[in-house]
PDB file of N, CA and C in Angstrom:
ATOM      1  N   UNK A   1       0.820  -1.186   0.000  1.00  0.00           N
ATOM      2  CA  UNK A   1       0.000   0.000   0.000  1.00  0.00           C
ATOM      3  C   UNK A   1       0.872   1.261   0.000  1.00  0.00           C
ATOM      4  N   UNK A   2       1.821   1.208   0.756  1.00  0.00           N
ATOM      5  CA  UNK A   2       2.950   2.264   0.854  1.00  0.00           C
ATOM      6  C   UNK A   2       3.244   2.718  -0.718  1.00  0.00           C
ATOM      7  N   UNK A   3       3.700   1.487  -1.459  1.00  0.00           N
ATOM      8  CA  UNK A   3       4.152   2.058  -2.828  1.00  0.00           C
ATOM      9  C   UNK A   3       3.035   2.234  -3.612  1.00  0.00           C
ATOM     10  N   UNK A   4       1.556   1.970  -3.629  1.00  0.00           N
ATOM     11  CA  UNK A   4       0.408   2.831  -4.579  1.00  0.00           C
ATOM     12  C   UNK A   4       0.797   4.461  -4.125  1.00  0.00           C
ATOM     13  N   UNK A   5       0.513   4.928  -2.813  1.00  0.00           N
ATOM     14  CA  UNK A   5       1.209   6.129  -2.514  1.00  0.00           C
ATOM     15  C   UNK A   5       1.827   6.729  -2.948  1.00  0.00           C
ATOM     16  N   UNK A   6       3.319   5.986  -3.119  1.00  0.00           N
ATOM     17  CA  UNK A   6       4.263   6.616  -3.728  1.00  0.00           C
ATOM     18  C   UNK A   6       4.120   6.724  -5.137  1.00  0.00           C
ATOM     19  N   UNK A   7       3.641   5.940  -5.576  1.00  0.00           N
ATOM     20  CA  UNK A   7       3.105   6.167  -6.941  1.00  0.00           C
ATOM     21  C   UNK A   7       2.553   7.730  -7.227  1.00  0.00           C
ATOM     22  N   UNK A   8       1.064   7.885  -6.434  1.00  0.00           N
ATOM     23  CA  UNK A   8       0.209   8.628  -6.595  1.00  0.00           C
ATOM     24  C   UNK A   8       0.754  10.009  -5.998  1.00  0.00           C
ATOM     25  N   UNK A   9       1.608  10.019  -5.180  1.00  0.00           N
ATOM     26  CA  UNK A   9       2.466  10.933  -4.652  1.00  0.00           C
ATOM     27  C   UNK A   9       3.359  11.844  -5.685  1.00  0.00           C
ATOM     28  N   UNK A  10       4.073  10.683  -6.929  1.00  0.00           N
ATOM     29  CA  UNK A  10       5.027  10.951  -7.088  1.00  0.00           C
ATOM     30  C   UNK A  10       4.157  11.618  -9.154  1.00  0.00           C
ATOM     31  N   UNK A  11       3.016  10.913  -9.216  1.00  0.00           N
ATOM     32  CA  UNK A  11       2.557  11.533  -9.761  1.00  0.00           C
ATOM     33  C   UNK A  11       1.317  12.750  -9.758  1.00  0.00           C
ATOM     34  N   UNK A  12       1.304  12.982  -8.937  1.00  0.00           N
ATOM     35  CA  UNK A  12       0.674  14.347  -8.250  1.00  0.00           C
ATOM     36  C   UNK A  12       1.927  15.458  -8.218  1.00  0.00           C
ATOM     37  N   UNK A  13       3.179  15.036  -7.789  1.00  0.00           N
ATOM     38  CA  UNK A  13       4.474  16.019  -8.163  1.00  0.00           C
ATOM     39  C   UNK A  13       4.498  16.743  -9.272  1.00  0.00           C
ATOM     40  N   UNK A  14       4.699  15.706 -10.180  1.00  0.00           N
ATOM     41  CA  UNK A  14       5.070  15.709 -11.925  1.00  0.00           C
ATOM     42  C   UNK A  14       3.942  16.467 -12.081  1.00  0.00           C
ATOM     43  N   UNK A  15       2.605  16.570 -12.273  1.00  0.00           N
ATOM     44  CA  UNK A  15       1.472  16.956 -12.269  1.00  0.00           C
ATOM     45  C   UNK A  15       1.436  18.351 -12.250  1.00  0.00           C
ATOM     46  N   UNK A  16       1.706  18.606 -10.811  1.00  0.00           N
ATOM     47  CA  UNK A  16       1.957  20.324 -10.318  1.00  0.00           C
ATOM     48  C   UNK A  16       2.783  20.741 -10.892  1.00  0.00           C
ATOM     49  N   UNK A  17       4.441  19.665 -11.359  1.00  0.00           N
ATOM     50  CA  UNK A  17       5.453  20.630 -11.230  1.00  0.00           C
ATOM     51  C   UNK A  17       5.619  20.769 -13.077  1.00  0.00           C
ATOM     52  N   UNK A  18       4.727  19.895 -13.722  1.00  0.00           N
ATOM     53  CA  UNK A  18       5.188  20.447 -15.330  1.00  0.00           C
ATOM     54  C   UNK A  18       3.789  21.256 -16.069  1.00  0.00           C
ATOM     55  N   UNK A  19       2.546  20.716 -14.730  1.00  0.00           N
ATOM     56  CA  UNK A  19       1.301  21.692 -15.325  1.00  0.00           C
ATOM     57  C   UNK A  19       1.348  22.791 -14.908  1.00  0.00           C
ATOM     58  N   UNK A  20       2.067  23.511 -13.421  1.00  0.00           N
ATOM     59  CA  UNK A  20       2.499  24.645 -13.750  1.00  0.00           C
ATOM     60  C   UNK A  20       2.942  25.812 -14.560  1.00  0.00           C
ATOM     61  N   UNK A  21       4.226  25.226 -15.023  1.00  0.00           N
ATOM     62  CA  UNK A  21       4.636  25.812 -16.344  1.00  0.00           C
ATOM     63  C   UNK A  21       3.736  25.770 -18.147  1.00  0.00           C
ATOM     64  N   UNK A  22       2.978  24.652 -17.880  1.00  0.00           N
ATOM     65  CA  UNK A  22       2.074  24.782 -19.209  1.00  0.00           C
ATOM     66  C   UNK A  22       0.767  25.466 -18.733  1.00  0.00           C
ATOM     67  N   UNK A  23       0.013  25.643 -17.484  1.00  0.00           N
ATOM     68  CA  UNK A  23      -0.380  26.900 -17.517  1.00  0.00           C
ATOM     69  C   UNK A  23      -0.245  27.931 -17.435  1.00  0.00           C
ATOM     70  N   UNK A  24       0.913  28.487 -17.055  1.00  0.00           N
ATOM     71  CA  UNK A  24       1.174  29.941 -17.307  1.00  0.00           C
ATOM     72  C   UNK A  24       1.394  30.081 -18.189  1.00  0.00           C
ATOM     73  N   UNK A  25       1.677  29.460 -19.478  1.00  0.00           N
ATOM     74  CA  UNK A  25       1.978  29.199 -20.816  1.00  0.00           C
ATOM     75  C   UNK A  25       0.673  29.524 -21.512  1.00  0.00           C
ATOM     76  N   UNK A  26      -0.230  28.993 -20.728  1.00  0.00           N
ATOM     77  CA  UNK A  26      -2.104  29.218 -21.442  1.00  0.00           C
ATOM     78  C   UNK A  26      -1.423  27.937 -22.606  1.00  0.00           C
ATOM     79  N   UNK A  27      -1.198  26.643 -22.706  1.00  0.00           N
ATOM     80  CA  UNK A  27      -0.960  26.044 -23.519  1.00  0.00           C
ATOM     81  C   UNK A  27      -1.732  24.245 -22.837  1.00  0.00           C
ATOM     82  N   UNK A  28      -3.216  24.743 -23.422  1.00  0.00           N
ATOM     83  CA  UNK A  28      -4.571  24.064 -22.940  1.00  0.00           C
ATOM     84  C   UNK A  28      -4.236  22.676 -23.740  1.00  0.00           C
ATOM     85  N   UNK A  29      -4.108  22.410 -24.478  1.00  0.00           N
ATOM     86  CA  UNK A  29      -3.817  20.608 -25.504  1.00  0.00           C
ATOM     87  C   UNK A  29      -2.777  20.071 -24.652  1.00  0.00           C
ATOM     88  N   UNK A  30      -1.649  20.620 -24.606  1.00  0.00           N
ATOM     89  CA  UNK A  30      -0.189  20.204 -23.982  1.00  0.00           C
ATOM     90  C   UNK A  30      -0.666  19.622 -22.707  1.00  0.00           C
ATOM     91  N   UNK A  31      -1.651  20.795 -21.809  1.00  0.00           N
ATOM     92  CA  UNK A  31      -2.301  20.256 -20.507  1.00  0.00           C
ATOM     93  C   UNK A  31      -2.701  18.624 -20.710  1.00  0.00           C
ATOM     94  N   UNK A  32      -3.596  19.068 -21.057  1.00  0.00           N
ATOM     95  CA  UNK A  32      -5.100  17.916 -21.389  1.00  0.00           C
ATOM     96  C   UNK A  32      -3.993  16.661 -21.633  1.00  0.00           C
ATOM     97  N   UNK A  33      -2.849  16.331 -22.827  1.00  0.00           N
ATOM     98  CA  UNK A  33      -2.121  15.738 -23.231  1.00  0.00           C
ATOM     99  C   UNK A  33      -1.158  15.359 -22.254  1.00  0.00           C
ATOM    100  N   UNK A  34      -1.007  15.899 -21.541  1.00  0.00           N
ATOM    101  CA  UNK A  34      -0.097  15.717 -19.556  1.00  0.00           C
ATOM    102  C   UNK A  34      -0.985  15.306 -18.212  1.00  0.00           C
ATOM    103  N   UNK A  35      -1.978  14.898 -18.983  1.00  0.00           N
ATOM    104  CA  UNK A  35      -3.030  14.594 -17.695  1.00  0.00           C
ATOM    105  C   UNK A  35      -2.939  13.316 -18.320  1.00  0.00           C
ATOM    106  N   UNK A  36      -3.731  13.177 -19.273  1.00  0.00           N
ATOM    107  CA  UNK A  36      -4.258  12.007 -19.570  1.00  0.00           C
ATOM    108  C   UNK A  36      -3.279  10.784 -19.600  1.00  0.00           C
ATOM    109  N   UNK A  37      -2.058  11.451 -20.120  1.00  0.00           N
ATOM    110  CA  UNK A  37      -1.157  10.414 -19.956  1.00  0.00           C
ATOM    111  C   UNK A  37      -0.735  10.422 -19.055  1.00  0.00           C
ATOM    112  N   UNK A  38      -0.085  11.106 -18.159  1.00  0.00           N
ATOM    113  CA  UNK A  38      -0.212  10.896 -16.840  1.00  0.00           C
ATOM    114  C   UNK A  38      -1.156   9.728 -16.022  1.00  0.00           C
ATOM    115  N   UNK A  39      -1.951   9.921 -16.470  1.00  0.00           N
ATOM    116  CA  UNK A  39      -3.080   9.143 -15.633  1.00  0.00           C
ATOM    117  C   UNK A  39      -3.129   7.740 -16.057  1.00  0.00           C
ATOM    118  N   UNK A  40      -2.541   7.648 -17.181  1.00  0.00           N
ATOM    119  CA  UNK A  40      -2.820   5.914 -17.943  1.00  0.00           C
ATOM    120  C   UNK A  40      -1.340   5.482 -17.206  1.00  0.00           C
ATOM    121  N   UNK A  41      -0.194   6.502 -17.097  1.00  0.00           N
ATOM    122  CA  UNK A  41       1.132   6.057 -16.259  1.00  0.00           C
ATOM    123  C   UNK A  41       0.459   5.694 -14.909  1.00  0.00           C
ATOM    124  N   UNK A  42       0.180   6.565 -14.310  1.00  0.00           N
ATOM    125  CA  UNK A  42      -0.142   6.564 -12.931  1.00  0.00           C
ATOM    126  C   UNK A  42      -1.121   5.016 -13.002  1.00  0.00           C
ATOM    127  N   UNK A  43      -1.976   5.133 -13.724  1.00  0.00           N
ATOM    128  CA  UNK A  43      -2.743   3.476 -13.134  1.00  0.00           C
ATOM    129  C   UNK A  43      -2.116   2.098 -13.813  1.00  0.00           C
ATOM    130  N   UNK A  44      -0.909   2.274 -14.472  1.00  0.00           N
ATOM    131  CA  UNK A  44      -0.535   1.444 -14.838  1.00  0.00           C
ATOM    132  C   UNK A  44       0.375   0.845 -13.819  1.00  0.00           C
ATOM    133  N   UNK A  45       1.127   1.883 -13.292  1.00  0.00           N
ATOM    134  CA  UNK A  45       2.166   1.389 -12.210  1.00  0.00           C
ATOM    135  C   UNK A  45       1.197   1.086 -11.034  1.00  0.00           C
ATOM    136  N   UNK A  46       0.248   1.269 -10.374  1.00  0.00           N
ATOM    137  CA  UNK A  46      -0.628   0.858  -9.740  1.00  0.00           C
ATOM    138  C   UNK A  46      -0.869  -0.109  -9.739  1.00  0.00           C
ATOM    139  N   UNK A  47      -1.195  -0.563 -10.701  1.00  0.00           N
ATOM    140  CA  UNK A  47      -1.410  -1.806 -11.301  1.00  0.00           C
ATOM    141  C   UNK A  47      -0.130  -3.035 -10.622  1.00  0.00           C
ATOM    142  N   UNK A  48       0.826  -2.330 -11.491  1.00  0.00           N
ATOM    143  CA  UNK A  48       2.181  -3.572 -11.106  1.00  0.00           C
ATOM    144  C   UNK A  48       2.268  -3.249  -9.581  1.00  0.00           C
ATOM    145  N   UNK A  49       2.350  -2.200  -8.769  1.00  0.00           N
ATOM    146  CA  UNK A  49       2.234  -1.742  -7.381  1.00  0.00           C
ATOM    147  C   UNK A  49       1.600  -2.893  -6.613  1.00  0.00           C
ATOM    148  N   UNK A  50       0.105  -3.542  -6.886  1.00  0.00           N
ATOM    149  CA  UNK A  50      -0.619  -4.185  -6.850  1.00  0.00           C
ATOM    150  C   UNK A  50      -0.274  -5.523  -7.206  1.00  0.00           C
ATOM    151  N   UNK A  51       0.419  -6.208  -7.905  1.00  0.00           N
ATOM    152  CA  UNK A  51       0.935  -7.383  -8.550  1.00  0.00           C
ATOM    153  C   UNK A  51      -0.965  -7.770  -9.046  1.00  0.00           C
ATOM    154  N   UNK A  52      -1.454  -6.799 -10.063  1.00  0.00           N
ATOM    155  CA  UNK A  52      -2.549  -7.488 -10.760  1.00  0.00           C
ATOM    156  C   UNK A  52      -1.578  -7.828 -12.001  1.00  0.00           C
ATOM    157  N   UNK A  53      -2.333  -8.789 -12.843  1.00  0.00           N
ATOM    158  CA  UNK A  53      -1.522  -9.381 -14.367  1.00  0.00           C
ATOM    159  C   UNK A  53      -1.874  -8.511 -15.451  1.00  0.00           C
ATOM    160  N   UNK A  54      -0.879  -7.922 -15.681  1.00  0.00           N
ATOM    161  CA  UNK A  54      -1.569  -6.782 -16.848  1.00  0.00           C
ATOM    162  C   UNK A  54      -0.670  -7.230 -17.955  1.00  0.00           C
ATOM    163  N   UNK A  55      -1.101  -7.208 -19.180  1.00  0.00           N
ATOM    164  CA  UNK A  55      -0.476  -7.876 -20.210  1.00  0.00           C
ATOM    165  C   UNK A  55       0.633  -7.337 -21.232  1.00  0.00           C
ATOM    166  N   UNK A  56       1.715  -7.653 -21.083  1.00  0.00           N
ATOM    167  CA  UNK A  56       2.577  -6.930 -22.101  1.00  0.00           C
ATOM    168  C   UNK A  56       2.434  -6.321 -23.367  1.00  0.00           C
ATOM    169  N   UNK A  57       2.787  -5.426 -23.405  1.00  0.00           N
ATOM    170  CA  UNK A  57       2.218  -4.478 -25.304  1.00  0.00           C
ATOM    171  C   UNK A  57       2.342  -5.464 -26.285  1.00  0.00           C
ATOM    172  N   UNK A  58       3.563  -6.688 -26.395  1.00  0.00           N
ATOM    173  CA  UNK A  58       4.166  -7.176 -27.338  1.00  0.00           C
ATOM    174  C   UNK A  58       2.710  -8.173 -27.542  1.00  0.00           C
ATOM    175  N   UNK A  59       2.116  -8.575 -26.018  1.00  0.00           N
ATOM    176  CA  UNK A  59       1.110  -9.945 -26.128  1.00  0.00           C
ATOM    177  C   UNK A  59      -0.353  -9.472 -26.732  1.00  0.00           C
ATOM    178  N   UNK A  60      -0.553  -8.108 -26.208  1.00  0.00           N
ATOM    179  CA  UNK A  60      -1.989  -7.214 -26.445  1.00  0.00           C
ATOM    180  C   UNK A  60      -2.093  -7.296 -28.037  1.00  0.00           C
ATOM    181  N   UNK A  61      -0.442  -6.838 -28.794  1.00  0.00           N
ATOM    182  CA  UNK A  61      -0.266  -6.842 -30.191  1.00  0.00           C
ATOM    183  C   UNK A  61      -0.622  -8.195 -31.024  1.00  0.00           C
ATOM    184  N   UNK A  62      -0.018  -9.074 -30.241  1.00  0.00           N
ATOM    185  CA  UNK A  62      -0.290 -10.215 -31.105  1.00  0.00           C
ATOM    186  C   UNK A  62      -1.739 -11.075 -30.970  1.00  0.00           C
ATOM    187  N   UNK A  63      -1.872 -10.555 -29.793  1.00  0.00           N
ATOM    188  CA  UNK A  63      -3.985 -11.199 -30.266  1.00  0.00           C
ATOM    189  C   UNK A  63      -4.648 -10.223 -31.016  1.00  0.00           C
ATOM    190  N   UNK A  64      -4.320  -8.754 -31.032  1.00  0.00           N
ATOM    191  CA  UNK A  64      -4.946  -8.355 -31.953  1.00  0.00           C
ATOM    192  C   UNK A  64      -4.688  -8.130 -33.914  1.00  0.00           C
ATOM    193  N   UNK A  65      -3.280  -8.694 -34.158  1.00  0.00           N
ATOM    194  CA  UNK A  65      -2.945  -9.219 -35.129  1.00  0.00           C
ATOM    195  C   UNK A  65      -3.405 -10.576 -35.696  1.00  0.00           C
ATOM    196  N   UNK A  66      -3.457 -11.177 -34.512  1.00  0.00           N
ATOM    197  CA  UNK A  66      -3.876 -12.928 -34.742  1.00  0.00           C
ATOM    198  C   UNK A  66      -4.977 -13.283 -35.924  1.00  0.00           C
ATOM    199  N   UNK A  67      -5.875 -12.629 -36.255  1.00  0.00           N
ATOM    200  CA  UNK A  67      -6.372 -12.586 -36.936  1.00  0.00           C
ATOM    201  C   UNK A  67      -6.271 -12.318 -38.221  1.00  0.00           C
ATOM    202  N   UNK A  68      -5.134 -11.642 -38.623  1.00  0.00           N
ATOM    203  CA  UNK A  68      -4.679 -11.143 -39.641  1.00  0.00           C
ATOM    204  C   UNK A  68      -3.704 -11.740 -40.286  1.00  0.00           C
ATOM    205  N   UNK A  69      -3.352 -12.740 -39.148  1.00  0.00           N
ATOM    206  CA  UNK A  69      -1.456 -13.385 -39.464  1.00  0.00           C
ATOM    207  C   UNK A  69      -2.222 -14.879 -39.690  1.00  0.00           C
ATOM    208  N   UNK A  70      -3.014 -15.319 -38.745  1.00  0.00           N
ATOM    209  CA  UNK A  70      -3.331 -16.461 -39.133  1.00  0.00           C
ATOM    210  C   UNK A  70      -3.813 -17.263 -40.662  1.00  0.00           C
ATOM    211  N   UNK A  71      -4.446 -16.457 -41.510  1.00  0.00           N
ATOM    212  CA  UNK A  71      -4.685 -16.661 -42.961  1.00  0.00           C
ATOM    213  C   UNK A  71      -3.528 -17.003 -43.702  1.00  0.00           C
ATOM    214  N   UNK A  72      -2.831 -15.172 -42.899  1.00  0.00           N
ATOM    215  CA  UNK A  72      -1.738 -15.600 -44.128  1.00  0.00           C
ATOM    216  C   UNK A  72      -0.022 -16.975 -43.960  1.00  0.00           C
ATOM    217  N   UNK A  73      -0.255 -17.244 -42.614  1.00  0.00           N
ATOM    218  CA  UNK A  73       0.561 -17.972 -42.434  1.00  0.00           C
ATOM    219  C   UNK A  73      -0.299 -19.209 -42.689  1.00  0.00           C
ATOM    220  N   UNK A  74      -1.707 -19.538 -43.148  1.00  0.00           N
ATOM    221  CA  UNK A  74      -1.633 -21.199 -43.437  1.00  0.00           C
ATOM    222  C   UNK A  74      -1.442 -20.829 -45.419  1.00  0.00           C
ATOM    223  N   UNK A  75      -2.129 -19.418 -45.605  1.00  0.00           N
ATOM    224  CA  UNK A  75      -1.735 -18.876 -47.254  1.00  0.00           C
ATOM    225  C   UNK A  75      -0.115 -19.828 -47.555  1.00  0.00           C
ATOM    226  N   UNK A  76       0.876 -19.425 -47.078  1.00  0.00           N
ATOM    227  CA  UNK A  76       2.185 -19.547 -47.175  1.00  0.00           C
ATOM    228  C   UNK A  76       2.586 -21.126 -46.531  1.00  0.00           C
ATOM    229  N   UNK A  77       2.071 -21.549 -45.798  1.00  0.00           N
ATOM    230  CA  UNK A  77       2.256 -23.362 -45.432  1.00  0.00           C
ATOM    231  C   UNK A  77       1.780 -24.122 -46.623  1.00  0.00           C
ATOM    232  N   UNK A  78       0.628 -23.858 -47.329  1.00  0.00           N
ATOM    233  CA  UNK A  78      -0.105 -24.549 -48.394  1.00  0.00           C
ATOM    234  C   UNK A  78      -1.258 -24.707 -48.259  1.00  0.00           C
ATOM    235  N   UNK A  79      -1.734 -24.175 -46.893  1.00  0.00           N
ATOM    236  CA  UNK A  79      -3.446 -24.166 -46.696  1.00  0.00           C
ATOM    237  C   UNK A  79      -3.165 -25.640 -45.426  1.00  0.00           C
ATOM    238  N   UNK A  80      -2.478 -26.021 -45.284  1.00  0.00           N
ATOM    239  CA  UNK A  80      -2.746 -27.373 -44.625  1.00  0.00           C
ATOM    240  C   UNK A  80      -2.797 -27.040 -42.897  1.00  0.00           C
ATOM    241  N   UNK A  81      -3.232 -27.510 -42.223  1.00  0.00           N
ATOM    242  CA  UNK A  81      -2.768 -26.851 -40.735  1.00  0.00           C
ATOM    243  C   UNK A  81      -2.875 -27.868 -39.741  1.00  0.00           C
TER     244      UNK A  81
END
């Protein structure tokens, strides 16, 4: 629990200390674009903080390719599978 904290701590820092400077800037997208990602960081490390199973980019990629690769790799075997 200590390290969700530090997590949320450490992104509440970053938060203040670079949305500061992009609001006095009046530079509203850059904001919006420092939150949001921020926030997909922040619950991601939460996540591992937590030891839930969250799935690697490389694995997310290949089920959603799977569909696309599978044709063409029996295309290129001879159709046989």
């Amino acid at each position: 629990m200590v390290s969700v904290m530090g997590v949320i701590a450490a992104g509440i820092a970053i938060f203040f200390w670079e949305g500061k400077l992009l609001f006095k800037q009046k530079k509203n997208k850059e904001m919006v674009v420092l939150s949001s990602s921020l926030l997909l960081a922040v619950l991601l490390y939460i996540g591992v903080a937590l030891h839930l199973p969250i799935p690697s980019p490389s694995e997310v990629i290949g089920k959603l390719l799977e569909p696309i690769v599978k044709p063409i790799v029996l295309w290129i075997k001879g159709g046989s599978s």
